[in-house]
N, C-alpha and C. Protein backbone atom coordinates (compact mmCIF):
# COMPACT_ATOMS: atom_id res chain seq x y z
N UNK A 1 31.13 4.21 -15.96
CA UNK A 1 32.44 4.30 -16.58
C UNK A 1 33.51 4.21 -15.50
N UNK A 2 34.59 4.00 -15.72
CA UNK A 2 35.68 3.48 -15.21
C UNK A 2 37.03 4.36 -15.07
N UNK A 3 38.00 5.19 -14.43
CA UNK A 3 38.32 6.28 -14.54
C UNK A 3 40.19 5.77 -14.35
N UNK A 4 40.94 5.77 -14.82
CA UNK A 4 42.15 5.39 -14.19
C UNK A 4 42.96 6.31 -14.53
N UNK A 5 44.30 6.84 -13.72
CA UNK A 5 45.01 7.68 -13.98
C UNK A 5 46.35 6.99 -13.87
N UNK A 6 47.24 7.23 -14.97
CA UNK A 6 49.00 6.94 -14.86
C UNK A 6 50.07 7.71 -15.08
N UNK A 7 50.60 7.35 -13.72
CA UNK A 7 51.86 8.69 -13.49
C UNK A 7 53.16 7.59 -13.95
N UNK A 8 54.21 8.13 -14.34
CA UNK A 8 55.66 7.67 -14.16
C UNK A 8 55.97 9.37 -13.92
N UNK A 9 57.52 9.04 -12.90
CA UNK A 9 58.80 10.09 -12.67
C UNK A 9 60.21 9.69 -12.72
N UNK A 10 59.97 8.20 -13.34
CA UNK A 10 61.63 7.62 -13.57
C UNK A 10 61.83 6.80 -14.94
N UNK A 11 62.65 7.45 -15.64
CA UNK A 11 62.65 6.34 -16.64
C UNK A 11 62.65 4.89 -16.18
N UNK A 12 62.92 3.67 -17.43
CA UNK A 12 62.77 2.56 -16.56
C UNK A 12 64.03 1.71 -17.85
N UNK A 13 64.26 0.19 -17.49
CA UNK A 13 64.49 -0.55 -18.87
C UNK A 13 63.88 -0.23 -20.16
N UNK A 14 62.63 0.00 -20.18
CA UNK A 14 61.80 0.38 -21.42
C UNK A 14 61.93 1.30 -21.87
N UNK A 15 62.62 2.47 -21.17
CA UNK A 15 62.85 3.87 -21.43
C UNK A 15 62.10 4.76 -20.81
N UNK A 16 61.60 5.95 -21.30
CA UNK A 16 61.40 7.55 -20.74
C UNK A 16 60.07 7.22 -19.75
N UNK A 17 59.89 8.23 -19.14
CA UNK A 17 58.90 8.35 -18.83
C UNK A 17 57.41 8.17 -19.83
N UNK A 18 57.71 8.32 -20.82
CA UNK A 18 56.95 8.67 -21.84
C UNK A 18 55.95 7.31 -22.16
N UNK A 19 57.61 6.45 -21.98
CA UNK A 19 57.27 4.81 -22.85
C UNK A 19 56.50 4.28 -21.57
N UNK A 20 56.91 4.42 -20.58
CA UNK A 20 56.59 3.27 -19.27
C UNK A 20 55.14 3.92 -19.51
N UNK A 21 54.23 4.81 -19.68
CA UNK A 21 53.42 4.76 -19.99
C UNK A 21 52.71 4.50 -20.88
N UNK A 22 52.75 4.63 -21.89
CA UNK A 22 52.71 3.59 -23.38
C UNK A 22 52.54 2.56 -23.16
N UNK A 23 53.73 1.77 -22.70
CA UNK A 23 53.74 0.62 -22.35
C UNK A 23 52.58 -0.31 -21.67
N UNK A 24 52.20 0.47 -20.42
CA UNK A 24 50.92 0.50 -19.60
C UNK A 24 50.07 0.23 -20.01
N UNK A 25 49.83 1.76 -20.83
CA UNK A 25 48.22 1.61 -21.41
C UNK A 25 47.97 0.13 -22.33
N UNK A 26 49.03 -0.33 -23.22
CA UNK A 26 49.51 -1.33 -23.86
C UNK A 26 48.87 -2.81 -22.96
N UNK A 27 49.90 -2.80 -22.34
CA UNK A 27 49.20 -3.69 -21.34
C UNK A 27 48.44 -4.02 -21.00
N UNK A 28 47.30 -2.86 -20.16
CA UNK A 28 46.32 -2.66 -19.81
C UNK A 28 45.08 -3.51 -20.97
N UNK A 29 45.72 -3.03 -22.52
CA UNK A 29 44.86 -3.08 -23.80
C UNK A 29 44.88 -4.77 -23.50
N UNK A 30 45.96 -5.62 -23.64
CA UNK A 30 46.02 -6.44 -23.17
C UNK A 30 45.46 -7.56 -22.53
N UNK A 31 45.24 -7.09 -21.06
CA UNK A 31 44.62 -7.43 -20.41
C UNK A 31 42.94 -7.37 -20.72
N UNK A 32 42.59 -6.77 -21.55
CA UNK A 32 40.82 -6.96 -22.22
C UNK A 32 40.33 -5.66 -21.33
N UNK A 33 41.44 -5.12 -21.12
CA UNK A 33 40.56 -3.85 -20.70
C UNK A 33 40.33 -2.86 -21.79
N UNK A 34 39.06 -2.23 -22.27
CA UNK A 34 38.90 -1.85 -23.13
C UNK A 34 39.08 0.14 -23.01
N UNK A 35 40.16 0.58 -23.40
CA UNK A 35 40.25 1.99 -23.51
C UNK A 35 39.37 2.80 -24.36
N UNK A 36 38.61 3.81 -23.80
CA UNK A 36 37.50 4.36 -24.70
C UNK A 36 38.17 5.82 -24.60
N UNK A 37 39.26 6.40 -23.77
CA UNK A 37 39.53 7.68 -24.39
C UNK A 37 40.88 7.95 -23.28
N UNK A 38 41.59 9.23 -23.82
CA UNK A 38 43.13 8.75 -23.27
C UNK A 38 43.20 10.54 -23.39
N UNK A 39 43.44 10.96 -21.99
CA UNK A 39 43.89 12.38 -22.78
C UNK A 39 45.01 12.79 -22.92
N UNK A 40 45.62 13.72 -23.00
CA UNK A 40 47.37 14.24 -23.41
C UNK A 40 47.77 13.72 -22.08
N UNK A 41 49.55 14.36 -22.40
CA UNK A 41 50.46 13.94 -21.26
C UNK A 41 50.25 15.05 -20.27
N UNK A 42 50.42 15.13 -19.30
CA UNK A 42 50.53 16.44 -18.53
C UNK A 42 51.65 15.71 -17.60
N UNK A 43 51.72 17.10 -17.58
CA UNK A 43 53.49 17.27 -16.45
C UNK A 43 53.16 17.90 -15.42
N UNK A 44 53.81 17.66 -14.17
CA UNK A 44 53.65 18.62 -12.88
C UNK A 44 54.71 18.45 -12.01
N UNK A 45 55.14 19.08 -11.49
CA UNK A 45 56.48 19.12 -10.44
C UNK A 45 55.74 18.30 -9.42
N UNK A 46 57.15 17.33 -8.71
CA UNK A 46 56.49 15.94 -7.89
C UNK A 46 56.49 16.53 -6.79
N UNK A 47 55.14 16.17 -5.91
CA UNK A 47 54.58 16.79 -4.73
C UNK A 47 54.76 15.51 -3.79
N UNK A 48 55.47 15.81 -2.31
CA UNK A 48 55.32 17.32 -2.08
C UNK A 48 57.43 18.05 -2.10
N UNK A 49 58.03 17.26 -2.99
CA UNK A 49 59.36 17.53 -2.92
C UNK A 49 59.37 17.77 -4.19
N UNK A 50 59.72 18.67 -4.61
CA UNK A 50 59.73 19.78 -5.49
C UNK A 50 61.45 19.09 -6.44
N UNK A 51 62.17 18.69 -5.32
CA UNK A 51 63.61 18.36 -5.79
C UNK A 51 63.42 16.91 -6.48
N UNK A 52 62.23 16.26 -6.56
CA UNK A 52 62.18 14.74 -7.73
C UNK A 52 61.72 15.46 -8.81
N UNK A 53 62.26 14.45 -9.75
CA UNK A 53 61.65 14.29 -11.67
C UNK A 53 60.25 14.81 -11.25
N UNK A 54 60.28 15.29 -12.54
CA UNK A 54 58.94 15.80 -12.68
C UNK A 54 57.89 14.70 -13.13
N UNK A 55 56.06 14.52 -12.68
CA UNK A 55 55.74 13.67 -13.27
C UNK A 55 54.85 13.43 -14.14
N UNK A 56 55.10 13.05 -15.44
CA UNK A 56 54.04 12.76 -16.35
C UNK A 56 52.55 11.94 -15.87
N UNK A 57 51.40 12.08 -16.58
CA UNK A 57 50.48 11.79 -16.06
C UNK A 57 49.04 11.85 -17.19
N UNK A 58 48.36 10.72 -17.25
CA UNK A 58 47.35 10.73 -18.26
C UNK A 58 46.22 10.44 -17.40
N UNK A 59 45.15 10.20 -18.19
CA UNK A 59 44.09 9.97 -17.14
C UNK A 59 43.15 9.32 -18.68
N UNK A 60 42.41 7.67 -18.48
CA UNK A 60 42.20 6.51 -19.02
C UNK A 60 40.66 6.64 -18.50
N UNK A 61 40.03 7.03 -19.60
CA UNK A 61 38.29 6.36 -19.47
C UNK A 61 38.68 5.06 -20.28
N UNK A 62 37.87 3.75 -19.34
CA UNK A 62 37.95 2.27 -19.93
C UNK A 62 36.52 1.90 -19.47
N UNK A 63 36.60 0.23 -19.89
CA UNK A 63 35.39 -0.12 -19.76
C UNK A 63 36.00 -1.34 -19.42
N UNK A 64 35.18 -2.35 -18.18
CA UNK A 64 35.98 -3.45 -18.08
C UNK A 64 34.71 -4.27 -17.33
N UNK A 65 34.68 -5.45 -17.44
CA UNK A 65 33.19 -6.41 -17.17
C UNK A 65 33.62 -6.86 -15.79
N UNK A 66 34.55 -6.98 -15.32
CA UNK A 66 34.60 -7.49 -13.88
C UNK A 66 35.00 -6.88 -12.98
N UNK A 67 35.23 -6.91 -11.86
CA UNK A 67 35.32 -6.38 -10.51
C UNK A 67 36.24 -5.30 -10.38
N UNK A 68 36.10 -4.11 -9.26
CA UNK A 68 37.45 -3.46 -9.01
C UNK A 68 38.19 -4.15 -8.44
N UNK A 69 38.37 -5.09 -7.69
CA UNK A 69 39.57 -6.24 -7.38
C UNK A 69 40.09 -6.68 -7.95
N UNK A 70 39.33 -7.39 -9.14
CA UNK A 70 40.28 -7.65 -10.45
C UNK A 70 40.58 -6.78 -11.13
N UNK A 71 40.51 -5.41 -11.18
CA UNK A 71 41.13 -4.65 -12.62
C UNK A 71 42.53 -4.34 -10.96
N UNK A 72 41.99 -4.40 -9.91
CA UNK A 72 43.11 -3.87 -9.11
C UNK A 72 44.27 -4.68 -9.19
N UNK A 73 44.42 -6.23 -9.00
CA UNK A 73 45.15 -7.23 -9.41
C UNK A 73 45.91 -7.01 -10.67
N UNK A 74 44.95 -6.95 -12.05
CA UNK A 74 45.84 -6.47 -13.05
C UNK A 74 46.89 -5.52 -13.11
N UNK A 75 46.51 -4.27 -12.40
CA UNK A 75 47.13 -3.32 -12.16
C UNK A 75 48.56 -3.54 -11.50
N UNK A 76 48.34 -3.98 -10.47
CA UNK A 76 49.52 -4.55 -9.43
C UNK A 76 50.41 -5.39 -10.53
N UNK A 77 50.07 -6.51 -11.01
CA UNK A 77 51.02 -7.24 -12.29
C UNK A 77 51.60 -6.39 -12.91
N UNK A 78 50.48 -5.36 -13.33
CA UNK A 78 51.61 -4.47 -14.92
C UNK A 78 52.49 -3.14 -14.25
N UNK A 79 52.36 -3.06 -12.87
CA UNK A 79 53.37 -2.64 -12.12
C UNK A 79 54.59 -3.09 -11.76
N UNK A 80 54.79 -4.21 -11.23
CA UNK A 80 55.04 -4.76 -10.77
C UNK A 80 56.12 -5.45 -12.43
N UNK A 81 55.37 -5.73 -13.10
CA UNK A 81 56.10 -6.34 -14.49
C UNK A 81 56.90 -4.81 -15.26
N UNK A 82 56.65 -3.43 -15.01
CA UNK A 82 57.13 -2.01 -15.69
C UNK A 82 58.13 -2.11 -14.44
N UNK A 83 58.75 -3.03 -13.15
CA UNK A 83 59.53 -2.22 -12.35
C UNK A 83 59.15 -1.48 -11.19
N UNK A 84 57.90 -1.67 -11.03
CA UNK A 84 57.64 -1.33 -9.80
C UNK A 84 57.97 -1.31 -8.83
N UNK A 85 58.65 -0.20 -7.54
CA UNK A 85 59.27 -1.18 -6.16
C UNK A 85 58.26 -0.26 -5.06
N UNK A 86 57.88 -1.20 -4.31
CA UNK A 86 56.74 -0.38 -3.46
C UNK A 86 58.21 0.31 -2.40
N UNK A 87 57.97 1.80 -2.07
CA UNK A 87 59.15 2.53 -1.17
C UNK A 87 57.89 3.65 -0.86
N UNK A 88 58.70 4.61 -0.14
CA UNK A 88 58.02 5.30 0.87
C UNK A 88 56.89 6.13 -0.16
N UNK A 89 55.85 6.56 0.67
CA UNK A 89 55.00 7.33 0.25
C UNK A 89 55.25 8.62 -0.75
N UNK A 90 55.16 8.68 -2.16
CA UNK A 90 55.76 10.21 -2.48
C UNK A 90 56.80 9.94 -3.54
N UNK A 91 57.64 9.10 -2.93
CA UNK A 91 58.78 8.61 -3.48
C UNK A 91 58.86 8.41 -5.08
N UNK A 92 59.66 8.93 -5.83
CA UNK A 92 59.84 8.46 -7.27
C UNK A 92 59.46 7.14 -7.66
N UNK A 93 58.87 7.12 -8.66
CA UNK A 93 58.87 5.87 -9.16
C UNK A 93 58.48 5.54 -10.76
N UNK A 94 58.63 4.45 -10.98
CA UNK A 94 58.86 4.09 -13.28
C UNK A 94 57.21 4.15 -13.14
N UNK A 95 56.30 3.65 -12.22
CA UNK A 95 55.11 3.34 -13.28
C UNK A 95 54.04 3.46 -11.52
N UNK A 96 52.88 3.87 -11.88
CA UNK A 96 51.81 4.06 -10.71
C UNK A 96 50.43 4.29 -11.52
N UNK A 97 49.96 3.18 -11.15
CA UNK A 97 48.19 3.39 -12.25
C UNK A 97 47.29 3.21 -11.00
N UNK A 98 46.55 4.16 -10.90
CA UNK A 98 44.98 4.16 -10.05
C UNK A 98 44.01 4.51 -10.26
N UNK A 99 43.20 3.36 -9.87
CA UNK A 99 41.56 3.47 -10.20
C UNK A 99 40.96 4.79 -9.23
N UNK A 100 40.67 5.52 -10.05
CA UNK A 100 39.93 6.71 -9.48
C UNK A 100 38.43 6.66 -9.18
N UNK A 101 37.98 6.30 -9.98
CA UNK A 101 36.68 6.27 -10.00
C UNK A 101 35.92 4.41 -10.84
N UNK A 102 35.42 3.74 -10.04
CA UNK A 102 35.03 2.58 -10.35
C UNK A 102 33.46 2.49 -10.52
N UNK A 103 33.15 2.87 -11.60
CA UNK A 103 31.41 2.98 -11.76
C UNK A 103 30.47 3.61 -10.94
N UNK A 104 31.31 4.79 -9.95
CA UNK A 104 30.56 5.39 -9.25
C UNK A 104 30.61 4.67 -7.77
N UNK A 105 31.74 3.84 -7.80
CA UNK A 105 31.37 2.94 -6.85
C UNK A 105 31.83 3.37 -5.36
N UNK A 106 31.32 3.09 -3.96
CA UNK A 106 31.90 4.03 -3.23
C UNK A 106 32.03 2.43 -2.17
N UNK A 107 33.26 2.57 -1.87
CA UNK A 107 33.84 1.01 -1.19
C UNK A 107 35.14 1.39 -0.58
N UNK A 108 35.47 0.77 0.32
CA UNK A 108 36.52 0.62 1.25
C UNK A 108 37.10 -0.83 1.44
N UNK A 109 38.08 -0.99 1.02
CA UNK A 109 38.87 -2.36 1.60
C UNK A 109 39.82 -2.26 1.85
N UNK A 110 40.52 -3.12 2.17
CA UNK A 110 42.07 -3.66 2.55
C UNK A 110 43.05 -2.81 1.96
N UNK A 111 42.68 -3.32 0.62
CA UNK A 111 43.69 -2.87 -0.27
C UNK A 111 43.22 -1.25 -1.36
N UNK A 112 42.25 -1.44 -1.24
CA UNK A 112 41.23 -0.22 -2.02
C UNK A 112 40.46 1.01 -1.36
N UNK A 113 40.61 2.30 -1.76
CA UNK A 113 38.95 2.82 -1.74
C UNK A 113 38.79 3.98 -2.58
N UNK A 114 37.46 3.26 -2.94
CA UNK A 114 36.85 4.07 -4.23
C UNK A 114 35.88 4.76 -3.65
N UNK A 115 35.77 6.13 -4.08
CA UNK A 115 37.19 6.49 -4.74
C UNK A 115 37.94 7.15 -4.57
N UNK A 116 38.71 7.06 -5.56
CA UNK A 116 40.40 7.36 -4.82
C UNK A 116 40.35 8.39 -3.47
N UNK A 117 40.50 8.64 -2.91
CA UNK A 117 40.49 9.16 -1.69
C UNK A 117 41.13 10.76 -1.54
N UNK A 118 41.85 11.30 -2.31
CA UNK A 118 42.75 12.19 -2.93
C UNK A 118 42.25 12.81 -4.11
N UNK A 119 41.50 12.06 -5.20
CA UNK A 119 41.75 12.40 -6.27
C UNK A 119 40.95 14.12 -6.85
N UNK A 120 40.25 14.38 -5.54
CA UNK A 120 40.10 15.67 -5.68
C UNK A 120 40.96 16.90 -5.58
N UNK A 121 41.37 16.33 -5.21
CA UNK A 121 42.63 17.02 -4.62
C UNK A 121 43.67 17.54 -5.49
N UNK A 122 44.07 16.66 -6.37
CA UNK A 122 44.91 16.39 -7.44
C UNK A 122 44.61 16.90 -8.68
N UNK A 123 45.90 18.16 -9.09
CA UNK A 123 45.42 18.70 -10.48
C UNK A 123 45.93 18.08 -11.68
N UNK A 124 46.53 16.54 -11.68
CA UNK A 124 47.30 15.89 -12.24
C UNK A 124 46.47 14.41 -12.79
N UNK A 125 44.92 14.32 -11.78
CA UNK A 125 44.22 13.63 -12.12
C UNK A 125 42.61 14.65 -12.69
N UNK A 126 42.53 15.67 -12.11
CA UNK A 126 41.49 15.96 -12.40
C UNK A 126 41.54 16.99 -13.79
N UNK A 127 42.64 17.31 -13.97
CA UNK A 127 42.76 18.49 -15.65
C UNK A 127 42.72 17.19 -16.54
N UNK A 128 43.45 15.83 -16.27
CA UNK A 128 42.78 14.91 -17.37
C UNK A 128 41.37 14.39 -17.65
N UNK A 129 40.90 14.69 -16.38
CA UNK A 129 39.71 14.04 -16.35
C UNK A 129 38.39 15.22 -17.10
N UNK A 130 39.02 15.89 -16.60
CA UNK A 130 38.19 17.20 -17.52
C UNK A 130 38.26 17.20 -18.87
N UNK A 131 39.19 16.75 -19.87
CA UNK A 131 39.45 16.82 -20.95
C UNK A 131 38.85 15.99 -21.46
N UNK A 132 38.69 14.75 -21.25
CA UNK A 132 38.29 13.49 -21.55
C UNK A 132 36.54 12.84 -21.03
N UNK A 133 36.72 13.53 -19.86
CA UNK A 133 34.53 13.11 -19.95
C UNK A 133 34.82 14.72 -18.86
N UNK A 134 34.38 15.64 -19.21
CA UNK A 134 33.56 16.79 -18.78
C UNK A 134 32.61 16.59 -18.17
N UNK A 135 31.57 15.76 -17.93
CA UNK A 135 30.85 15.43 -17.62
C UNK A 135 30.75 14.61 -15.85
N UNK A 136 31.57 14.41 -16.03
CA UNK A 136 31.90 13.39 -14.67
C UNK A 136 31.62 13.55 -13.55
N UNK A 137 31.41 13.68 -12.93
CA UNK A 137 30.92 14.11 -11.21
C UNK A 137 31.57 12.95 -10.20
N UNK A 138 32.50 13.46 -9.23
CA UNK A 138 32.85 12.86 -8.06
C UNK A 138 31.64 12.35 -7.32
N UNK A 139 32.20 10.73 -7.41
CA UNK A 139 30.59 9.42 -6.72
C UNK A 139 30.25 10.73 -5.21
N UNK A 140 31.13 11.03 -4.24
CA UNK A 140 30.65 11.67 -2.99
C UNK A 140 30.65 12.84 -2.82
N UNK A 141 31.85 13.89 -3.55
CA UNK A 141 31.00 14.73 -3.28
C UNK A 141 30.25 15.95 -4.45
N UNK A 142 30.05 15.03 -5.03
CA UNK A 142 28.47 15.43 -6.66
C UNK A 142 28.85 16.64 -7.16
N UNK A 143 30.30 16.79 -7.18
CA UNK A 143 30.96 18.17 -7.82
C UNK A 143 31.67 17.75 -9.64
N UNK A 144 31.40 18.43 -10.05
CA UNK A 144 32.03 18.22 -11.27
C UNK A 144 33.36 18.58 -11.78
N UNK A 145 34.58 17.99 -12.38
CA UNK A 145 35.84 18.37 -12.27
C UNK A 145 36.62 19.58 -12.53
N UNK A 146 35.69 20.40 -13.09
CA UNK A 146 35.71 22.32 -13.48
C UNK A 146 35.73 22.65 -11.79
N UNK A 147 34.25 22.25 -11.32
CA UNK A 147 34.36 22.94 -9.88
C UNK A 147 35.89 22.61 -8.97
N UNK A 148 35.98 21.26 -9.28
CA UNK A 148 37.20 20.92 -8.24
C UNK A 148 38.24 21.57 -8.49
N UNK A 149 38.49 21.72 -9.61
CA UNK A 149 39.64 22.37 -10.27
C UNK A 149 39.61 23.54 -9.88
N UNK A 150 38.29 24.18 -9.70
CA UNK A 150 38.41 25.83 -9.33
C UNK A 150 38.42 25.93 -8.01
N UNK A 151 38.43 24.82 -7.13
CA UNK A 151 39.00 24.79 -5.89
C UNK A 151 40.39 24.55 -5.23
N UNK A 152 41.13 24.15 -6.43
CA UNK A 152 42.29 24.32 -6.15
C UNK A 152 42.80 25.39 -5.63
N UNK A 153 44.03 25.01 -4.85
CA UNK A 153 44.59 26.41 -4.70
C UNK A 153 45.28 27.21 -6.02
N UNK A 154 44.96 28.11 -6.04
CA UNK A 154 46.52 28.62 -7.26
C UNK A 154 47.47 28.13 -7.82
N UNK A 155 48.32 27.64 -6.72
CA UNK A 155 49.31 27.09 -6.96
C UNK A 155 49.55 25.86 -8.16
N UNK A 156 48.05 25.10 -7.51
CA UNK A 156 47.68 23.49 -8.11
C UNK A 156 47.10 23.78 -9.64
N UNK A 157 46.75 25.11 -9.80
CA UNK A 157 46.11 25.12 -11.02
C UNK A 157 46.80 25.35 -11.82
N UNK A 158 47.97 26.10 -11.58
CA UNK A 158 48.84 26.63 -12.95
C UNK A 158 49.89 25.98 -12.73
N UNK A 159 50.49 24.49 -11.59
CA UNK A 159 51.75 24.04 -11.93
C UNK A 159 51.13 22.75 -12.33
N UNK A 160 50.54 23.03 -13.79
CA UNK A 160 50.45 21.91 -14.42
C UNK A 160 50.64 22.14 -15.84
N UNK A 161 51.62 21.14 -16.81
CA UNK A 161 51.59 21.82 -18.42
C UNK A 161 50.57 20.31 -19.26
N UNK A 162 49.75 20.86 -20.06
CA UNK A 162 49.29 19.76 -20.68
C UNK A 162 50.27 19.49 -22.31
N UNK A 163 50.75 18.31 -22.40
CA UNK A 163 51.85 18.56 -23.30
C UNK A 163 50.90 18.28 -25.28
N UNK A 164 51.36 18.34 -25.87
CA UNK A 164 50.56 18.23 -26.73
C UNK A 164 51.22 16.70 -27.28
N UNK A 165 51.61 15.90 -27.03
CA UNK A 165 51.54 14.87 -27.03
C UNK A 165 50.66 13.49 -26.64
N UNK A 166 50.80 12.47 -27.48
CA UNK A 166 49.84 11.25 -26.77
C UNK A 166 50.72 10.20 -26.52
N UNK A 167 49.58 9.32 -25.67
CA UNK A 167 50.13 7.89 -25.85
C UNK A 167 50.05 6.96 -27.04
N UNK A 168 51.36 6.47 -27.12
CA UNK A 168 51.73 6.00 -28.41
C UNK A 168 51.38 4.11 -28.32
N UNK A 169 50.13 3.91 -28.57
CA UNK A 169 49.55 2.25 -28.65
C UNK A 169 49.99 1.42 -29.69
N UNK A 170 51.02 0.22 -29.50
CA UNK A 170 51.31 -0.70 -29.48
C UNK A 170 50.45 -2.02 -30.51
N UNK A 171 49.70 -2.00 -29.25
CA UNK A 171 49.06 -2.78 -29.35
C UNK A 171 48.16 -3.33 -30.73
């Protein structure tokens, strides 16, 4: 399975934070990538400057027949087409989708590495990921997303709200 997570912290032309994600997943549908489960919105104050928009954030089990290069390519387009402007690390931005986890796949390139390199780290990718396959285990280090989560610090665990809202498909 295939793991992707999408943040916005700026509205955009399309509107809220809300839509540029919508929009995305939309896209994404689009593109023949096939969405098999989507969990709520969650919110978290933007790290590590506390003084940006706050950022919404879902997390996308899909299924897709070809390469992580090509779903990475797609990605870059429907960025890039939501307003994307590549700026400093951290920095606000309308739309950010990453492959977290690519079939277990464990790779390094240029432009990539799976997986995500962070995403343990992150209570903004991993409380979705818990909701949506429980089951999951990080490809390296064979922990499951309850454990990671309970490795958070404090801080990471409770500055997160899961909103009771979804993404609203288009498509």
């Amino acid at each position: 399975m295939i793991h992707l997570n999408i943040g916005s912290n700026l509205d955009s032309k399309y509107g809220s934070r809300f839509n540029n994600i919508s929009i995305a997943v939309d896209l994404l549908i689009n593109s023949k990538i096939k969405i098999k489960k989507i969990s709520n919105f969650y919110e978290t104050p933007s790290y590590p400057n506390n003084n940006f928009p706050k950022f919404l954030n879902v997390g996308l089990l899909v299924d897709y027949n070809n390469s992580y290069l090509d779903l990475f390519k797609i990605i870059k387009k429907i960025e890039k087409k939501l307003g994307r402007i590549q700026t400093k690390k951290n920095d606000p931005r309308v739309i950010d989708i990453d492959i977290i986890d690519f079939r277990s796949e464990v790779t390094e390139t240029k432009e990539l590495i799976l997986p995500h390199p962070r995403c343990h780290l992150r209570n903004f990718v991993l409380f979705p990921i818990l909701q949506i396959d429980p089951n999951w285990s990080h490809p390296i280090l064979k922990k499951n997303a309850r454990f990671l989560i309970n490795n958070l610090n404090r801080k990471f665990r409770i500055e997160i709200t899961r909103l009771q809202k979804n993404v609203i498909i288009q498509t």
